[in-house]
C-alpha atoms as a PDB file:
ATOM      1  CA  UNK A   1      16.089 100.877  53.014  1.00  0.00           C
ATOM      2  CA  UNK A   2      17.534 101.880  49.416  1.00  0.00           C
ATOM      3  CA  UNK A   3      20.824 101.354  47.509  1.00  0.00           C
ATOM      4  CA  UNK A   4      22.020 104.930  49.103  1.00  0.00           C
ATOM      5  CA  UNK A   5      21.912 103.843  52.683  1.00  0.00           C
ATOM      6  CA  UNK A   6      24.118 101.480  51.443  1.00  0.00           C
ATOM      7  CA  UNK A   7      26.087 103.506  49.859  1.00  0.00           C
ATOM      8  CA  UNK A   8      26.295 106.149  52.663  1.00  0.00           C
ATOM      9  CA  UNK A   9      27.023 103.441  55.181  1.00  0.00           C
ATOM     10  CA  UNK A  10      29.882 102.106  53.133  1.00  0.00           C
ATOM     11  CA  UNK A  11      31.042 106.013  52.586  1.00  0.00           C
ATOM     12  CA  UNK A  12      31.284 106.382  56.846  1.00  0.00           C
ATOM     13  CA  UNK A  13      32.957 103.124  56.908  1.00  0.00           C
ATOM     14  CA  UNK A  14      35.618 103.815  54.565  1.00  0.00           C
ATOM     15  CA  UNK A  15      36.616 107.489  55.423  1.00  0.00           C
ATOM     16  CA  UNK A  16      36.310 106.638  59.439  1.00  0.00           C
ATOM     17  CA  UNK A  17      33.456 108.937  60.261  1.00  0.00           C
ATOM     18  CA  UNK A  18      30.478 111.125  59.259  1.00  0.00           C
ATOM     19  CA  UNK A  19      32.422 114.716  58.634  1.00  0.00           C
ATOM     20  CA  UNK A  20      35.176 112.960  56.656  1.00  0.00           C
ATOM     21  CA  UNK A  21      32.198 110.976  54.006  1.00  0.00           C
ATOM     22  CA  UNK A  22      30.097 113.904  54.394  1.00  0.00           C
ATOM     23  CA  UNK A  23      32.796 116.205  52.848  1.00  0.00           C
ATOM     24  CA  UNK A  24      34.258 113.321  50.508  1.00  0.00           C
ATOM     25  CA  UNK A  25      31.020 112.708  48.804  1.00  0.00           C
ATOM     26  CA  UNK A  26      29.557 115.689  49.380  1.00  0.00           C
ATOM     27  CA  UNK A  27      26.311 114.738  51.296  1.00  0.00           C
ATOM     28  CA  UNK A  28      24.905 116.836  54.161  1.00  0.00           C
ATOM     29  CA  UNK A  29      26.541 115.211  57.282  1.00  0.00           C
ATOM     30  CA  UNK A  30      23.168 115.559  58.806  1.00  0.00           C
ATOM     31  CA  UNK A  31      21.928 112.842  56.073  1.00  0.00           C
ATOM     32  CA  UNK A  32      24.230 110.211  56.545  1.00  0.00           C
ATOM     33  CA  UNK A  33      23.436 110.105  60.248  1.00  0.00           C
ATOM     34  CA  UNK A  34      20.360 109.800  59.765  1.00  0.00           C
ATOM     35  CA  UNK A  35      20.620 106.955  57.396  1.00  0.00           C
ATOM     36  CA  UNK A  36      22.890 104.617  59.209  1.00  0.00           C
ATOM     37  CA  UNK A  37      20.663 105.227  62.805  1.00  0.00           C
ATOM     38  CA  UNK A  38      17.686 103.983  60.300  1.00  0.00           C
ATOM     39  CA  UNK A  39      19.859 100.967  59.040  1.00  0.00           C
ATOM     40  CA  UNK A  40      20.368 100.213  62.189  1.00  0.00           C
ATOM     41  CA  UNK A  41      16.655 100.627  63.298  1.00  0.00           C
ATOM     42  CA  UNK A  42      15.997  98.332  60.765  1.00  0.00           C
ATOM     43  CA  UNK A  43      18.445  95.324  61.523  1.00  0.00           C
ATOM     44  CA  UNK A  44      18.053  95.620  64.736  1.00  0.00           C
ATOM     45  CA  UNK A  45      21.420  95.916  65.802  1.00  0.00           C
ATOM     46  CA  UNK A  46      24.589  98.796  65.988  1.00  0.00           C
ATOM     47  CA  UNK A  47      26.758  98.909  63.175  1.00  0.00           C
ATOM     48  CA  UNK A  48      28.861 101.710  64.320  1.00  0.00           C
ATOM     49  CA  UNK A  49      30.240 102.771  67.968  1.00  0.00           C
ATOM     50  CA  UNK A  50      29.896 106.553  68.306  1.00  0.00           C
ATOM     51  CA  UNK A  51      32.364 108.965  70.057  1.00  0.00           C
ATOM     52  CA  UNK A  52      33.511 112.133  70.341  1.00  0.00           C
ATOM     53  CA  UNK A  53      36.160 112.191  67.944  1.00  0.00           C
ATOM     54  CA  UNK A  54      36.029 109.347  65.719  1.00  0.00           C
ATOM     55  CA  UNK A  55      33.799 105.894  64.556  1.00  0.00           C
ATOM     56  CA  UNK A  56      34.609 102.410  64.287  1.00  0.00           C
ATOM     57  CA  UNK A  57      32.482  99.098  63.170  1.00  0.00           C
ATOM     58  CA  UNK A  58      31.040  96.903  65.317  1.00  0.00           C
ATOM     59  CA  UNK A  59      31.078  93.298  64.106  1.00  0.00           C
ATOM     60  CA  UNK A  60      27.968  93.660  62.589  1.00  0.00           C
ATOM     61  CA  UNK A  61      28.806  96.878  61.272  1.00  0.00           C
ATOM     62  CA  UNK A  62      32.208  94.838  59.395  1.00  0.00           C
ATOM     63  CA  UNK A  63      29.858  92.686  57.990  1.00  0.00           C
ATOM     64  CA  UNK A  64      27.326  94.642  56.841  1.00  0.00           C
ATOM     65  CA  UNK A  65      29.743  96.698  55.345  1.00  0.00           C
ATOM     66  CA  UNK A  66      31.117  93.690  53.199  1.00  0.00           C
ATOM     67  CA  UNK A  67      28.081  93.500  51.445  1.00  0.00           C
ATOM     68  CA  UNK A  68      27.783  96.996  51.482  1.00  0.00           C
ATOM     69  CA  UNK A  69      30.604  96.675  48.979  1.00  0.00           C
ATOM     70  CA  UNK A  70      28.915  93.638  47.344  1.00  0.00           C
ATOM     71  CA  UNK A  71      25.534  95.019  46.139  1.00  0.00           C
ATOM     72  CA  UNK A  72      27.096  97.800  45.635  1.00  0.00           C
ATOM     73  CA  UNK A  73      29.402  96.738  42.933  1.00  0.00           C
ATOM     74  CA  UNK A  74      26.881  94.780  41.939  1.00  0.00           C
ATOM     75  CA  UNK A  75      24.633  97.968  41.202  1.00  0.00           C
ATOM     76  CA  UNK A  76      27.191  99.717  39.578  1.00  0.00           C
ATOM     77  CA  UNK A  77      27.943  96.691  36.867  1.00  0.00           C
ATOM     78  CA  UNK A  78      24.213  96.900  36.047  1.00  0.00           C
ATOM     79  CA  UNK A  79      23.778 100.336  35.685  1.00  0.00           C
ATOM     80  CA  UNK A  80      27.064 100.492  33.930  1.00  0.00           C
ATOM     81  CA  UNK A  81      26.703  97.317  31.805  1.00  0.00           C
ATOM     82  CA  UNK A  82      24.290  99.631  29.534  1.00  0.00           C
ATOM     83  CA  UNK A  83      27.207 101.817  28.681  1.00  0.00           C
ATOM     84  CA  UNK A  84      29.160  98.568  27.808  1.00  0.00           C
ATOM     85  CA  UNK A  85      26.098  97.642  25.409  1.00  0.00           C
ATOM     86  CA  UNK A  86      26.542 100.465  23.323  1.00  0.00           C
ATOM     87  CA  UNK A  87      30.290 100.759  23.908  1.00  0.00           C
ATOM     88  CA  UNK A  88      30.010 104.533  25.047  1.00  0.00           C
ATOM     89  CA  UNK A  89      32.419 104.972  28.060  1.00  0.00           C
ATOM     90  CA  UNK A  90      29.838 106.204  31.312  1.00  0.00           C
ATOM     91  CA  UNK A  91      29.493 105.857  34.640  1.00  0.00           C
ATOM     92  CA  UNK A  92      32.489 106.737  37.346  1.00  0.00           C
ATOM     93  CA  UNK A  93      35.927 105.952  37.339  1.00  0.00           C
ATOM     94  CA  UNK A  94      37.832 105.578  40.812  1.00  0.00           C
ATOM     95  CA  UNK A  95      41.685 105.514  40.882  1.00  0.00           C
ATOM     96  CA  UNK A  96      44.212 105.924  43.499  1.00  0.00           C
ATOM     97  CA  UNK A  97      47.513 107.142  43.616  1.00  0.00           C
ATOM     98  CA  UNK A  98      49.902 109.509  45.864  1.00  0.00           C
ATOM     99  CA  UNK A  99      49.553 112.863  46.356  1.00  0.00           C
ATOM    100  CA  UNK A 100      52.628 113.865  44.474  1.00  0.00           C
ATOM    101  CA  UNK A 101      51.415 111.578  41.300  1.00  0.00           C
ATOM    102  CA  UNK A 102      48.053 113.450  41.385  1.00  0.00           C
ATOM    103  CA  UNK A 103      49.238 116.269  41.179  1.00  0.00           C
ATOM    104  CA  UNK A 104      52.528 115.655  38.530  1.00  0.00           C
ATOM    105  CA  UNK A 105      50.823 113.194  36.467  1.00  0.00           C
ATOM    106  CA  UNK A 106      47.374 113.488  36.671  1.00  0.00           C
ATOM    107  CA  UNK A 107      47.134 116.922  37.078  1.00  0.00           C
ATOM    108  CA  UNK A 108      48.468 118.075  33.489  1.00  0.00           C
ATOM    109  CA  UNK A 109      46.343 115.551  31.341  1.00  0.00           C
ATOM    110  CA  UNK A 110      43.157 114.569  33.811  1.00  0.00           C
ATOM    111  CA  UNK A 111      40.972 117.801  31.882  1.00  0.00           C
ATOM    112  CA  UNK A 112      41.672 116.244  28.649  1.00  0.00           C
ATOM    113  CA  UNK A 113      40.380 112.750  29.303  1.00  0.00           C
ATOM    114  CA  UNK A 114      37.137 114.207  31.060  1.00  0.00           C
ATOM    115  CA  UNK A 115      36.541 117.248  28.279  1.00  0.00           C
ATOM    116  CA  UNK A 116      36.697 113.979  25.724  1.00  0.00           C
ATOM    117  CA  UNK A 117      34.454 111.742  27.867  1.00  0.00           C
ATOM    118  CA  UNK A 118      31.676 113.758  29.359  1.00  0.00           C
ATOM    119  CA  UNK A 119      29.807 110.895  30.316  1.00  0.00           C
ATOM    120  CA  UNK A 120      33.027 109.828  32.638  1.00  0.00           C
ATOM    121  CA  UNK A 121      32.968 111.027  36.105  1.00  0.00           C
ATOM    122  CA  UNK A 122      36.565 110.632  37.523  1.00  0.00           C
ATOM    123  CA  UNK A 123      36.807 110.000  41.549  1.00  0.00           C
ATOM    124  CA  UNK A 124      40.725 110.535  42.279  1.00  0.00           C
ATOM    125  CA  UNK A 125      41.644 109.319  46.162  1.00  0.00           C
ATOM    126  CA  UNK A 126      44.989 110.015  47.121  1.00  0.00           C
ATOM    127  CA  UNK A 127      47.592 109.879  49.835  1.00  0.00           C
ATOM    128  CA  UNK A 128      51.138 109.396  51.178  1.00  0.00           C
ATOM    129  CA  UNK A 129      50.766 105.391  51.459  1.00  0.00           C
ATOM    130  CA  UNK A 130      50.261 102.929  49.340  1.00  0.00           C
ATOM    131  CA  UNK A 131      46.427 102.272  48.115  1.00  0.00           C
ATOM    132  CA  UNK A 132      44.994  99.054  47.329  1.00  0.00           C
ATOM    133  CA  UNK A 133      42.197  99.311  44.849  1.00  0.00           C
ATOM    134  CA  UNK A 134      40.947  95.488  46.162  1.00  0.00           C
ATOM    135  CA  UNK A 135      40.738  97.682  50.091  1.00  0.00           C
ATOM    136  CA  UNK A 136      39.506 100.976  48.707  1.00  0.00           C
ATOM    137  CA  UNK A 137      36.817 100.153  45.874  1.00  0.00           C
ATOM    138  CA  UNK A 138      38.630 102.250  43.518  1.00  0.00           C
ATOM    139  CA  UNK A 139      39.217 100.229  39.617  1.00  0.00           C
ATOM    140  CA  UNK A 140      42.631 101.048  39.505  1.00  0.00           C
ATOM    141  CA  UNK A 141      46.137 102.833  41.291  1.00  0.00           C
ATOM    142  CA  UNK A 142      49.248 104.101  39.981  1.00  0.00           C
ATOM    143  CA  UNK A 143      52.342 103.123  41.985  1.00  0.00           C
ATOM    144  CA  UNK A 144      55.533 102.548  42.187  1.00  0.00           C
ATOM    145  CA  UNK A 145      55.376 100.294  44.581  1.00  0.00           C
ATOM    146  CA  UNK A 146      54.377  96.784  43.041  1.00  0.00           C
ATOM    147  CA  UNK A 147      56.364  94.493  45.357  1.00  0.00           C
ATOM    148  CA  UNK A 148      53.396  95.427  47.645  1.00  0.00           C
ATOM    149  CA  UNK A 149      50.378  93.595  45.381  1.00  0.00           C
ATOM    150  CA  UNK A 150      48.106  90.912  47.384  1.00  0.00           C
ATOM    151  CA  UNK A 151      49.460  87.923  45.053  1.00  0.00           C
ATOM    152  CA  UNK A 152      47.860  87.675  41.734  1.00  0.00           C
ATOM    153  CA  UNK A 153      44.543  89.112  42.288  1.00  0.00           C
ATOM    154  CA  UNK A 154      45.752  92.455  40.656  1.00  0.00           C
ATOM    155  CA  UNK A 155      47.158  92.851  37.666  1.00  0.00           C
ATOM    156  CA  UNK A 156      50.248  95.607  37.064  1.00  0.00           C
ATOM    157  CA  UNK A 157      50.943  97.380  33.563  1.00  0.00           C
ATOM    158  CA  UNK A 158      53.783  98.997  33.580  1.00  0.00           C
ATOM    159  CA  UNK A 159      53.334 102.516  31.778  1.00  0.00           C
ATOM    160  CA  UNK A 160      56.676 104.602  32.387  1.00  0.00           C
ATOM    161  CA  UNK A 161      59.991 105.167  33.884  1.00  0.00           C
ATOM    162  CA  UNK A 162      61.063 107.487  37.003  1.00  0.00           C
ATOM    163  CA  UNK A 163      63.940 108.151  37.994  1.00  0.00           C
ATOM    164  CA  UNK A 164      65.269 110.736  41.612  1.00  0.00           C
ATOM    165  CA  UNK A 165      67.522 113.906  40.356  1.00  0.00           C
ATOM    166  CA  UNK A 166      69.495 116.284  42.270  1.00  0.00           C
ATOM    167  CA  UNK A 167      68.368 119.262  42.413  1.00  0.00           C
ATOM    168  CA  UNK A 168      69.586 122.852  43.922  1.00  0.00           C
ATOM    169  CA  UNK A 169      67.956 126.640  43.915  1.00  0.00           C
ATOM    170  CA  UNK A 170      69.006 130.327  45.248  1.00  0.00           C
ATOM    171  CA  UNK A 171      72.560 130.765  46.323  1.00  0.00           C
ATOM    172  CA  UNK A 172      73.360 126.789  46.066  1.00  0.00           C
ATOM    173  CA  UNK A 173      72.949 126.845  42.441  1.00  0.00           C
ATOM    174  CA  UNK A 174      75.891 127.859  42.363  1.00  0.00           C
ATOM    175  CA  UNK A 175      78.270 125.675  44.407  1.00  0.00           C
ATOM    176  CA  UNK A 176      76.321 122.939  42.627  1.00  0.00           C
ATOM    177  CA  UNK A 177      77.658 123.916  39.432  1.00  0.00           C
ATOM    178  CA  UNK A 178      81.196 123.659  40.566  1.00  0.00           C
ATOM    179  CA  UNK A 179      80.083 119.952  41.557  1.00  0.00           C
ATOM    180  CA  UNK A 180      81.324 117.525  39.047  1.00  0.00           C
ATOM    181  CA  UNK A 181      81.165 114.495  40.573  1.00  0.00           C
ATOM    182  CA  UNK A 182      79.144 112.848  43.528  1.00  0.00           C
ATOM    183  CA  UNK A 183      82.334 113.356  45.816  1.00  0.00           C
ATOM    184  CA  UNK A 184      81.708 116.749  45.428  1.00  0.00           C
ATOM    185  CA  UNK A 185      78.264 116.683  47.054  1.00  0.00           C
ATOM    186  CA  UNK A 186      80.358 116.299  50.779  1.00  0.00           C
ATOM    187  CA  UNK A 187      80.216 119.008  52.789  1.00  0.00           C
ATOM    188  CA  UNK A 188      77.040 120.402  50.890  1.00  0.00           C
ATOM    189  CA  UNK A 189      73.895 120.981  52.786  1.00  0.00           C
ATOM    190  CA  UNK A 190      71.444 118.160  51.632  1.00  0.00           C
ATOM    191  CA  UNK A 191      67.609 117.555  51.968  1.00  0.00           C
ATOM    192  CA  UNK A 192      66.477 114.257  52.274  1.00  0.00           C
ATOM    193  CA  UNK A 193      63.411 111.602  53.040  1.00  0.00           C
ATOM    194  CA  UNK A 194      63.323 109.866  56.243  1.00  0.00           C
ATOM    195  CA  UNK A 195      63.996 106.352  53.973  1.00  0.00           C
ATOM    196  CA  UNK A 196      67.569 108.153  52.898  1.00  0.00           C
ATOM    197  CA  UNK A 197      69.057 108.088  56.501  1.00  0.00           C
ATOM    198  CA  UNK A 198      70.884 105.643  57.927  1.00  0.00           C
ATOM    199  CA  UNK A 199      72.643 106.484  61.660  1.00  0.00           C
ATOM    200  CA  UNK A 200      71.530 110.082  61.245  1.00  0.00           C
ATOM    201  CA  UNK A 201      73.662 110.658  57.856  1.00  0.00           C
ATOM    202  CA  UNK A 202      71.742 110.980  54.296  1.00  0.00           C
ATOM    203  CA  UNK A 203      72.462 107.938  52.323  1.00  0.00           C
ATOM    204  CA  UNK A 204      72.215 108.303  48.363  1.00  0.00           C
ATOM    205  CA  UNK A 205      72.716 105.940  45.772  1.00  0.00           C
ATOM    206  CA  UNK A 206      73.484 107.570  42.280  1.00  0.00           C
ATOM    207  CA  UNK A 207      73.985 105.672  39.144  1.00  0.00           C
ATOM    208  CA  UNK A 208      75.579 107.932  35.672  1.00  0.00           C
ATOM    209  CA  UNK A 209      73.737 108.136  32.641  1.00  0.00           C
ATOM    210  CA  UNK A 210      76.225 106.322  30.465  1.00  0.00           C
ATOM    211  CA  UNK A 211      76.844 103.005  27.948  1.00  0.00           C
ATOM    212  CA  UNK A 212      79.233 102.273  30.923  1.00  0.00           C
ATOM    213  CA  UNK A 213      76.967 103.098  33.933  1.00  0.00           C
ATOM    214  CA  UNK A 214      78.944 104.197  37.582  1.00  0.00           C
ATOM    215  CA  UNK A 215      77.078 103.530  40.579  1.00  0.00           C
ATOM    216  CA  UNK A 216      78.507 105.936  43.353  1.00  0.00           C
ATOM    217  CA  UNK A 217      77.126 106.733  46.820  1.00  0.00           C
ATOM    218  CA  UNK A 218      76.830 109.791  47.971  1.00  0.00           C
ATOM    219  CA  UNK A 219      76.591 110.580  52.258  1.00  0.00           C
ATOM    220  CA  UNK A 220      76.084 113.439  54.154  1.00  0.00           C
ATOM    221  CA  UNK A 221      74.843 115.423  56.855  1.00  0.00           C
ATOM    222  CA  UNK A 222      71.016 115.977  56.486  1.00  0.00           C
ATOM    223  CA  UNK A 223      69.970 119.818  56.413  1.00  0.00           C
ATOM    224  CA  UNK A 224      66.122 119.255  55.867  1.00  0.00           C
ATOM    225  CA  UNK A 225      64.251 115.655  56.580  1.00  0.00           C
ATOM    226  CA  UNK A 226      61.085 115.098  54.772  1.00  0.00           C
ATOM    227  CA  UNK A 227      58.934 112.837  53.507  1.00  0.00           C
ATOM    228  CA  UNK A 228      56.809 115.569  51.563  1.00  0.00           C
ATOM    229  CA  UNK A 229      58.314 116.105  48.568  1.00  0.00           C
ATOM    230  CA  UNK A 230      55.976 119.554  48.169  1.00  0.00           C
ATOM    231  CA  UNK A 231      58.380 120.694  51.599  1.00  0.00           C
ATOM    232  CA  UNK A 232      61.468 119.468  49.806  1.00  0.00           C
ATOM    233  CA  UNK A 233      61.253 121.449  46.709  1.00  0.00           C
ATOM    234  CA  UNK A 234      60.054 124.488  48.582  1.00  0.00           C
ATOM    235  CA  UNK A 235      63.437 124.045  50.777  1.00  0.00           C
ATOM    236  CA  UNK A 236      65.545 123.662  47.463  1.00  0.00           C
ATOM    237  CA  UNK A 237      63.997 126.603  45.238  1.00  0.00           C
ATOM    238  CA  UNK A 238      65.107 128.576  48.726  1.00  0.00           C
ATOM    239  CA  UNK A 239      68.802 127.401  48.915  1.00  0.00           C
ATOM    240  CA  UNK A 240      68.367 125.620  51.937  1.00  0.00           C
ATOM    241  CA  UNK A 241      69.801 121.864  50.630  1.00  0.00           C
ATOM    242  CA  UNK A 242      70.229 119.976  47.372  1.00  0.00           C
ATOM    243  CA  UNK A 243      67.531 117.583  47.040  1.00  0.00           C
ATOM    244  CA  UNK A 244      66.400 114.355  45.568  1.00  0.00           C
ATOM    245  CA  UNK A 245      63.664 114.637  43.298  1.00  0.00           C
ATOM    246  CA  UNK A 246      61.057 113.337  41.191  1.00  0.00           C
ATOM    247  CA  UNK A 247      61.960 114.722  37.775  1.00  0.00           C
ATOM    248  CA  UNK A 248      58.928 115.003  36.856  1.00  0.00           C
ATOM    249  CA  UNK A 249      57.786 116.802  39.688  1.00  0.00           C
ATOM    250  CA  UNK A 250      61.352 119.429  39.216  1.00  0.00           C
ATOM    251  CA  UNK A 251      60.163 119.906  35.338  1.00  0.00           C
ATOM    252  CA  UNK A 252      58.135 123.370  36.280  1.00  0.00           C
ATOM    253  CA  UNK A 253      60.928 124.834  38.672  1.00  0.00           C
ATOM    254  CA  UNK A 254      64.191 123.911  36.450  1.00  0.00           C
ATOM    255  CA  UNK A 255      62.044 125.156  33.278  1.00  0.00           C
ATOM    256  CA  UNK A 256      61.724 128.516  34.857  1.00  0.00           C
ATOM    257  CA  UNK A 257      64.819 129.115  36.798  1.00  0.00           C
ATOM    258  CA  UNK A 258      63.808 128.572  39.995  1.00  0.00           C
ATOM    259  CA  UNK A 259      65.949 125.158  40.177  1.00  0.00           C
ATOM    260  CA  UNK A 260      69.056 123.722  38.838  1.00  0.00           C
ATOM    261  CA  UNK A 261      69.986 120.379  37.785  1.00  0.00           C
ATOM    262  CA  UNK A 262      72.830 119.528  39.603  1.00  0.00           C
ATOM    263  CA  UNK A 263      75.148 116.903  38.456  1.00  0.00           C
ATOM    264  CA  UNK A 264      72.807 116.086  34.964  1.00  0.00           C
ATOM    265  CA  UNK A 265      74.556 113.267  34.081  1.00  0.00           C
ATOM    266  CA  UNK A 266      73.751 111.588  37.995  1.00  0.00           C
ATOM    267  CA  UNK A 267      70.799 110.376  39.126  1.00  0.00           C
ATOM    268  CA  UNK A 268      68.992 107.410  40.810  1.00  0.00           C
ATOM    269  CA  UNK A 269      68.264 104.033  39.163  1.00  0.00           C
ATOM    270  CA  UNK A 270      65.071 104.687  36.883  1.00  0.00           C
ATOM    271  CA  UNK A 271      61.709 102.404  38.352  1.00  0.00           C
ATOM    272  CA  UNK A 272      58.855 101.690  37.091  1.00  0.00           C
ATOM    273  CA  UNK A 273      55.752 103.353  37.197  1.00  0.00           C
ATOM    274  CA  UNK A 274      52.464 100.463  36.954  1.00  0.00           C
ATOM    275  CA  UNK A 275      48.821 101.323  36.430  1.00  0.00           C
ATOM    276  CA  UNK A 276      47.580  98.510  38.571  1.00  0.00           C
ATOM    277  CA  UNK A 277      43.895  96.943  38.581  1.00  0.00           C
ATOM    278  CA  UNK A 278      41.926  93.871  39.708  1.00  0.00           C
ATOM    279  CA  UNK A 279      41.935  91.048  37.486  1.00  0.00           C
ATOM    280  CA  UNK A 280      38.703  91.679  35.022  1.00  0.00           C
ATOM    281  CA  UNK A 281      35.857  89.687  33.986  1.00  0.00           C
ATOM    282  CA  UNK A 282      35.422  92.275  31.807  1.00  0.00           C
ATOM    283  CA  UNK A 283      36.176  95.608  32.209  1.00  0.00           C
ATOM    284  CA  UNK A 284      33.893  98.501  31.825  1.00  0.00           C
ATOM    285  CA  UNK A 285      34.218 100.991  28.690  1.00  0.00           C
ATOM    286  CA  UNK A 286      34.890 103.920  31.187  1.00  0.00           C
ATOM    287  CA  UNK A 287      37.441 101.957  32.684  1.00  0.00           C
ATOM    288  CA  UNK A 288      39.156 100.651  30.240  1.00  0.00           C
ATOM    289  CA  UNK A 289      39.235 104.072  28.265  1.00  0.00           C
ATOM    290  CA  UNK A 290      40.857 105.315  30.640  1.00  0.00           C
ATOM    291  CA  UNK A 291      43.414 102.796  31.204  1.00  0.00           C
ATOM    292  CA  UNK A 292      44.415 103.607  27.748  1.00  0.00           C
ATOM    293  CA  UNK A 293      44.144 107.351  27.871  1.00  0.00           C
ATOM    294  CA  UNK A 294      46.773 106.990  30.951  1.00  0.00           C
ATOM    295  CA  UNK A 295      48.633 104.297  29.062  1.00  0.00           C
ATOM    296  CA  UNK A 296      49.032 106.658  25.788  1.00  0.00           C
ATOM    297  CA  UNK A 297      49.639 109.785  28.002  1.00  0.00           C
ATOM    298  CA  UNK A 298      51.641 109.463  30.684  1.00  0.00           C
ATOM    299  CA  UNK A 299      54.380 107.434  28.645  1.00  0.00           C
ATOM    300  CA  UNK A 300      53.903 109.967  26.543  1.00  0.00           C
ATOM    301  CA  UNK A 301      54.650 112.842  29.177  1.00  0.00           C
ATOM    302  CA  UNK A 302      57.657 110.571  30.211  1.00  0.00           C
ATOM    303  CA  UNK A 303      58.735 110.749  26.813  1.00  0.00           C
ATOM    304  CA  UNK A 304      58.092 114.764  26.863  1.00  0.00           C
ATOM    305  CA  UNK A 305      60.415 114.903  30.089  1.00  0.00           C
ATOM    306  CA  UNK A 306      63.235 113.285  29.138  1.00  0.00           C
ATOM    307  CA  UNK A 307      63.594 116.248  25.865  1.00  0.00           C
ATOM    308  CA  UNK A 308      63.038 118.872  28.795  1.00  0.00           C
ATOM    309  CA  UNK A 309      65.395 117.077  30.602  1.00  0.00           C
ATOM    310  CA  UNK A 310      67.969 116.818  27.373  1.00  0.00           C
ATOM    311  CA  UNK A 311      67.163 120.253  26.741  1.00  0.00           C
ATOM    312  CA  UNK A 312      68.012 121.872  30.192  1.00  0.00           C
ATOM    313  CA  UNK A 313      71.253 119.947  30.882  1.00  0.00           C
ATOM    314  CA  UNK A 314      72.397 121.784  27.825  1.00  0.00           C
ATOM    315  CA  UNK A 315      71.739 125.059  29.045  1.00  0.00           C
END
């Protein structure tokens, strides 16, 4: 028994079989088989019930894999705490986030970080709910979603500002140009998340960029419901609906044409955007570098958007 049957046990546990660890850490499926049956062999008792279409832990097998995660980290202090010695950022860095921050925020400035820290190996997990770092043995998220932190065993740094815009492509550009105030918007096709309905009508709340800010909400019948963003803005740059969107993630398509800001001076109330981590005894060099390089950049993307954004609503 050695510190990767741990590590491959932990790997099945986590992604809830053998093909789903086998392709996220890119070990022969084969392998890992092979190394929880002799884990087993060796304590004498099942850690995982078998079938034909997924895994689960046994009560062993849940505490087994708690230390799993406790020698683990363990391991990966020591080995790293000789990068902290001479201050060089090493080792591997695991963050979470959702699939549409991965790819808008991460996306643009993740080469940068890793072609200026070759010693750095980033691990990016992502997915449509919210990820707890203290669940998922990753050193840090970015979220929105703060209100869902575990008390105060995670600590949240805010780094940036979001905010929803409307958004409309093909023939609809054009009726939303004629729209000059949310009233306007009835009667429009719209595209919407399943949180924006309420008793089958799209519910919007819209707040105007102003010293004096309006607050207006918009309703409607829904053309489009869903809850991937990547499906909305496909549906908008097609005419199908005006849609709610990131504006970060509308930058591209409103920068070359294929969407149009409708109603610039409208959008929804800006929230925060929070880098959140477990509370440190010290952080590792890798992590922390990191942290900043997200902390400099992103804000600093934020900062980029809001010109674009400036700069296209006086088109």
């Amino acid at each position: 028994m050695n510190l990767d049957d741990f590590s491959y046990f932990a790997a099945v546990a986590q992604h809830g079989g053998f093909t789903a660890a086998a392709r996220a850490i890119g070990v022969d499926k084969a392998r890992l088989s092979r190394s929880v049956a002799m884990l087993e062999d060796t304590l004498g008792v099942r850690l995982i019930n078998r079938s034909t279409r997924n895994v689960s832990l046994t009560d062993a097998g849940q505490r087994f894999y708690q230390g799993c995660q406790t020698v683990l980290g363990s391991a990966r202090a020591a080995f790293e705490s000789v990068a902290e010695l001479r201050g060089e950022p090493a080792g591997v860095v695991r963050i979470g986030c959702s699939v549409v921050a991965a790819q808008n925020y991460l996306a643009p400035i993740l080469p940068r970080y890793l072609a200026d820290h070759p010693k750095v190996t980033v691990h990016v997990e992502h997915g449509d709910r919210w990820i707890n770092p203290l669940d998922h043995d990753l050193d840090l998220a970015l979220t929105t979603r703060v209100e869902d932190l575990p008390g105060s065993s995670l600590v949240a740094r805010e780094i940036g500002r979001v905010r929803r815009i409307l958004v409309a492509g093909g023939a609809l550009a054009r009726a939303g140009a004629a729209v000059i105030h949310p009233r306007d918007l009835t009667g429009l096709p719209l595209i919407a998340r399943g949180d924006d309905l309420h008793d089958g009508e799209v519910r919007w709340v819209l707040t105007h960029d102003a010293a004096d800010p309006q607050t207006c909400r918009v309703g409607g019948h829904p053309r489009l419901v869903s809850n991937d963003l990547s499906v909305q803005m496909a549906a908008a740059v097609a005419g199908i609906g005006l849609a709610l969107i990131p504006d970060m993630m509308a930058a591209s398509a409103l920068a070359d044409g294929g969407l149009r800001q409708v109603l610039p001076d409208w959008s929804t109330p800006e929230f925060s955007l929070h880098l959140v981590y477990p509370l440190p005894r010290g952080i590792l060099p890798s992590v922390r570098s990191f942290i900043d390089f997200l902390t400099a950049n992103l804000w600093q993307n934020d900062n980029n958007q809001a010109q674009k954004r400036l700069q296209l609503s006086s088109i």
